[in-house]
Structures are given as structure tokens and as C-alpha cells.
Protein backbone atom coordinates (compact mmCIF):
# COMPACT_ATOMS: atom_id res chain seq x y z
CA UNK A 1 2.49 12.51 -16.47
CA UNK A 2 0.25 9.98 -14.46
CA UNK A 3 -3.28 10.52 -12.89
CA UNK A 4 -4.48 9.08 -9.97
CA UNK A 5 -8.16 8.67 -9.67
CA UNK A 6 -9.38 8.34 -6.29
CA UNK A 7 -13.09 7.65 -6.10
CA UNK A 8 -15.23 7.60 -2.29
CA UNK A 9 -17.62 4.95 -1.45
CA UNK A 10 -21.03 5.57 -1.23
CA UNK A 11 -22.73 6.57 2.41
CA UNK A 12 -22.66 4.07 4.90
CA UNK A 13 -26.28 2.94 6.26
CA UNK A 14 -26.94 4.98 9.47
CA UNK A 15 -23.79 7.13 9.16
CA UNK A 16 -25.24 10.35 9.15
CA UNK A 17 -23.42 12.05 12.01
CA UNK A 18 -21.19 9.46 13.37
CA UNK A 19 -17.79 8.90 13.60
CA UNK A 20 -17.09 5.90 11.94
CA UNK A 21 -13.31 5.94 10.61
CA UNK A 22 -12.23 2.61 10.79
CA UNK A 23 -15.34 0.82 11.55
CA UNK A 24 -16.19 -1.39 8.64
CA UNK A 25 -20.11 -0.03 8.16
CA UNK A 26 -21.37 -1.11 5.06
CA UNK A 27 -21.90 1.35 2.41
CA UNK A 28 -26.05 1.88 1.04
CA UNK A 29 -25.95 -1.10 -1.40
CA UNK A 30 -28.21 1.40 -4.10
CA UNK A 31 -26.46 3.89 -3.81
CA UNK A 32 -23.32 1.93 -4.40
CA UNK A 33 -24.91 0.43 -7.42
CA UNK A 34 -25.21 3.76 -8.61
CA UNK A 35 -21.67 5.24 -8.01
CA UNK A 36 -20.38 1.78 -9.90
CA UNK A 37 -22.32 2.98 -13.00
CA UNK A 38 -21.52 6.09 -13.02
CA UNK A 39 -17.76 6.24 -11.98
CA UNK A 40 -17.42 2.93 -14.35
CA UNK A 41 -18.35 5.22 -17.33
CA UNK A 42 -15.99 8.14 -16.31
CA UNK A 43 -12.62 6.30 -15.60
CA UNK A 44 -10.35 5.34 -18.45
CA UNK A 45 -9.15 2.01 -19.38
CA UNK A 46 -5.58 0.53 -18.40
CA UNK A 47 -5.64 1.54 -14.65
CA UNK A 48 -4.10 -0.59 -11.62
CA UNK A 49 -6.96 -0.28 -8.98
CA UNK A 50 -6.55 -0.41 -5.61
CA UNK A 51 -9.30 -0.56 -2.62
CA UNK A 52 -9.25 0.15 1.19
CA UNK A 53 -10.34 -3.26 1.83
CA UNK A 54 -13.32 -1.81 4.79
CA UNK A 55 -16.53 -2.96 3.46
CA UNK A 56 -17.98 0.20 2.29
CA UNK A 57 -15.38 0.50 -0.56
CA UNK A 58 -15.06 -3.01 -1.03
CA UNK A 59 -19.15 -2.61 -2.24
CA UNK A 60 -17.75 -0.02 -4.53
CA UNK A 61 -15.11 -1.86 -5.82
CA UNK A 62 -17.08 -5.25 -6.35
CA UNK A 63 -19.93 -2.86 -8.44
CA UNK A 64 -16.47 -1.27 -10.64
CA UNK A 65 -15.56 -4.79 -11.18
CA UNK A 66 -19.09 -6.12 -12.53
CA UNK A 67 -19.21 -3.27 -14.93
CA UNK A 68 -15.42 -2.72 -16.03
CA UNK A 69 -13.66 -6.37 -15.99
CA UNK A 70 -10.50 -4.76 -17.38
CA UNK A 71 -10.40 -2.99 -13.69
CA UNK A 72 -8.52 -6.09 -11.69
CA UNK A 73 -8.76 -4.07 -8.10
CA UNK A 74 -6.57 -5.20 -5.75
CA UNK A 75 -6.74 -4.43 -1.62
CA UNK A 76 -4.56 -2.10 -0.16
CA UNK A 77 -4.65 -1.56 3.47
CA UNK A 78 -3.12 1.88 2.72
CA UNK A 79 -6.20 2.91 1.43
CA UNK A 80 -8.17 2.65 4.70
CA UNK A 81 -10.10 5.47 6.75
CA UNK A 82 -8.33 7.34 10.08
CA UNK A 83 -8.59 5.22 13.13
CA UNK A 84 -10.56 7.32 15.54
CA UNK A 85 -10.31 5.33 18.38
CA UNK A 86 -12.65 5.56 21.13
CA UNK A 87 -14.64 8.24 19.06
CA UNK A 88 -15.49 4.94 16.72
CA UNK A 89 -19.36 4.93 16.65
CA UNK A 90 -19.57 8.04 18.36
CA UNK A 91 -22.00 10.90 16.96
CA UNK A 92 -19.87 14.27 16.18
CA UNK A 93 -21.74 16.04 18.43
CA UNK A 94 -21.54 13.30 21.35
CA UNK A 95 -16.70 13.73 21.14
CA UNK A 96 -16.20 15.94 24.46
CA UNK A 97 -15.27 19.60 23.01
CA UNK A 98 -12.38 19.00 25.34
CA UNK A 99 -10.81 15.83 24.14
CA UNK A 100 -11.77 17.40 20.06
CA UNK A 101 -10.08 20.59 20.73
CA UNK A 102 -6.68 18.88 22.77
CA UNK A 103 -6.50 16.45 19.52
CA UNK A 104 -6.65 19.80 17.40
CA UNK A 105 -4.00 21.41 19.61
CA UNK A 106 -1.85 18.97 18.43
CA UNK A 107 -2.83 17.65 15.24
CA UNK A 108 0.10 15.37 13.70
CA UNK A 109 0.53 13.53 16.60
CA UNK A 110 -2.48 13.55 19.26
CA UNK A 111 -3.83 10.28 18.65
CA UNK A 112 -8.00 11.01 18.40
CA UNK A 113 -9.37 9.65 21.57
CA UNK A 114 -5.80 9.13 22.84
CA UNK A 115 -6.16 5.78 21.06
CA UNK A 116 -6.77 6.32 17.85
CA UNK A 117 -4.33 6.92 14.74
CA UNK A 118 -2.28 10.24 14.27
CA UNK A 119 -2.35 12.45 11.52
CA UNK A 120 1.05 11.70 11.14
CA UNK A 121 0.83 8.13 10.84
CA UNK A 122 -2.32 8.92 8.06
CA UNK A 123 -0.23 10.86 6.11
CA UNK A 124 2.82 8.58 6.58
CA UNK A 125 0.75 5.25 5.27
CA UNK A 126 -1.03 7.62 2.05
CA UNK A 127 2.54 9.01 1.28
CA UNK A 128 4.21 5.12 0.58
CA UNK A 129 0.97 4.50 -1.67
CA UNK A 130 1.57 8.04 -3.23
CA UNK A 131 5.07 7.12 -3.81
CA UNK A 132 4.76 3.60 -5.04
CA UNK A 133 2.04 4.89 -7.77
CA UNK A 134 4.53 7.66 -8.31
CA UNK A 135 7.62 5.15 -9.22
CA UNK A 136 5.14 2.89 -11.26
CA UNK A 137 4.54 5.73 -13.96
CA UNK A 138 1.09 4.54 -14.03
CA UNK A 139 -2.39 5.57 -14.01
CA UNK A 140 -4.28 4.38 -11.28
CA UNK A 141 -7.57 4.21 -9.28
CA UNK A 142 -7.67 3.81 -5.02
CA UNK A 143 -11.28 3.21 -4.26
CA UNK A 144 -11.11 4.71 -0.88
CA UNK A 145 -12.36 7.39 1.79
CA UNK A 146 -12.59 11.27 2.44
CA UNK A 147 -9.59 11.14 5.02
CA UNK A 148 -7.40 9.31 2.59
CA UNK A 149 -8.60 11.65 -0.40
CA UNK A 150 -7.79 14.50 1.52
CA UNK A 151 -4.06 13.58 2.78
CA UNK A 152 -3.45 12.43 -1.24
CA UNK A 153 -4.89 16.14 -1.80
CA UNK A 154 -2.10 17.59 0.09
CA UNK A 155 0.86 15.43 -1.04
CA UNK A 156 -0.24 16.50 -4.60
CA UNK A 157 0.12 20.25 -2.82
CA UNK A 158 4.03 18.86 -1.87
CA UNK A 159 2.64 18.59 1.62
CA UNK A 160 3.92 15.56 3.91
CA UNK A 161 2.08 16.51 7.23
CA UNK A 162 -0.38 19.50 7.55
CA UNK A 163 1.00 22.12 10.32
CA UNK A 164 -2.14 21.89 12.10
CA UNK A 165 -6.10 21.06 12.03
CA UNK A 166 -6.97 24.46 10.02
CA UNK A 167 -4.48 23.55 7.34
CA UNK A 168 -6.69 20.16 6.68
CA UNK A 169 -8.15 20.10 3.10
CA UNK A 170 -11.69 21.28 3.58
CA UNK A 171 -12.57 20.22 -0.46
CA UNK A 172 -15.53 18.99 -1.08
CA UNK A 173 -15.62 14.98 -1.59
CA UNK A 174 -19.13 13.76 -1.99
CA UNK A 175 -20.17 10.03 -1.67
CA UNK A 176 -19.12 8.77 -4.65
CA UNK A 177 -17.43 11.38 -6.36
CA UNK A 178 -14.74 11.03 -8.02
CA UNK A 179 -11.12 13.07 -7.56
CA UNK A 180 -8.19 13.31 -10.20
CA UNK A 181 -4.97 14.58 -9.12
CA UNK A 182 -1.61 14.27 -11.29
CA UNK A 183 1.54 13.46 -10.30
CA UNK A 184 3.76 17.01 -9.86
């Protein structure tokens, strides 16, 4: 049985609060010092590594690197955060209720915004990386994001597209923590 190791950046400088999906913030450089170090001394050795190539995990990935040269991470655009559209940059609290709760409404395939990425399209890019580390029968690493760690969450679950907005993993992923699923 393989394991998949999924590991989430560190915070991104002024990101409390904001919407920032697909915008490529960069990640606090410390703190992504820090999750290199310590994720570098959890994973094992003889992983194919892959990393959303935004900046934020690209800081994460270039720390693994430094400390585990066996870990040759390659970019997969896969492995990148929701597209939120218009919302990009937004606080939370700033979205319209409105425009939230009509993307909730319909949840696979409301784009955020009504220009953003669908759930379904989320799930649909996570699923072919799922599958191809399936078929490779090897253990791996994505250095990636919550939304990405959460649809890999439900594929391990046998789940291909979440019903609606309350059937969303709600787990708790902190900034660089560090996730282990297996394949079913």
C-alpha cells in the first residue's frame, strides 16, 4: 500500500483574512524555514515530490530541498490552490453574503465570483494527480494547499465531488502540517 504525504506551506505575509486562492503571495520566509526542518525530519526517504508551483509552496519546497537532497521535487500545476476569481485579494468578511451563499447553493459548479474555478473542476484536476500517484505504486509527497489537501481528503473517502458546501472536509490543516493518507 502507498502513502501520500501532502504537506501545506507556511502562512502567506498579510494573509490573515483574505482570500487569496490562486494569488501567488509569498509564504513568511521564517516560518517556512521552520516547516522545511521540521517536515524534512518527519518524511521518509524514496518519495517522488511534487509542488503547486505558486510561490508560497515553492518556498516550502526550495527549504525540503536544502535539507533532504534525495527529495528531487518536481512542479505540478495540479497541485495549485482554488481559483476564486474576483474574491482574489478580497477579505472573507468583505465576499457579498449574497454572491457566498448563491456559490454555496450550488457548490460543484458555481464558479466563486462567477469567475472563478468550480469545485468540480478542483476535484477533477486533484483526482488525475490522485490517480497517476495511484498507478505509480509509489510513495509520494505534493507540497501544496488546504483546498487541494482537502479534495485529496475526500478521494481517499471514495469521494469524486462533494454533494454540496456542508459536505466539504472541515479537518484541521495547519500551516505547515503535514497530512498522510493511503491509497484504499
Amino acid at each position: 500500500m502507498s502513502t501520500l504525504w501532502l504537506a501545506r506551506h507556511a502562512p502567506v505575509l498579510g494573509g490573515e483574512g483574505l482570500c487569496y486562492g490562486a494569488s501567488d503571495l509569498p509564504a513568511d520566509a521564517v516560518a517556512s524555514r521552520a516547516a522545511a526542518e521540521a517536515l524534512a525530519a518527519q518524511l521518509p526517504t524514496g518519495l517522488a515530490a511534487y509542488a503547486s508551483p505558486l510561490l508560497r509552496c515553492q518556498q516550502l519546497a526550495q527549504g525540503l530541498r536544502a535539507l533532504r537532497p534525495d527529495l528531487r521535487i518536481q512542479d505540478d500545476a495540479r497541485l495549485r490552490e482554488m481559483d476564486f476569481g474576483a474574491w482574489e485579494g478580497l477579505r472573507w468578511t468583505d465576499i457579498p453574503r449574497a454572491e457566498f451563499d448563491h456559490w454555496l447553493a450550488d457548490f460543484a459548479d458555481a464558479p466563486p465570483a462567477g469567475n472563478g474555478e468550480t469545485v468540480r473542476a478542483l476535484m477533477a484536476r486533484v483526482a488525475q494527480a490522485w490517480a497517476d500517484w495511484q498507478t505509480s505504486g509509489r510513495d509520494a509527497l505534493w507540497v501544496t494547499h488546504a483546498g487541494v489537501m482537502r479534495a485529496a481528503l475526500l478521494l481517499s473517502r471514495g469521494v469524486q465531488l462533494p454533494p454540496g458546501g456542508a459536505d466539504w472536509p472541515r479537518d484541521e490543516l495547519p500551516f505547515g502540517s503535514l497530512l498522510v493518507l493511503h491509497a484504499p
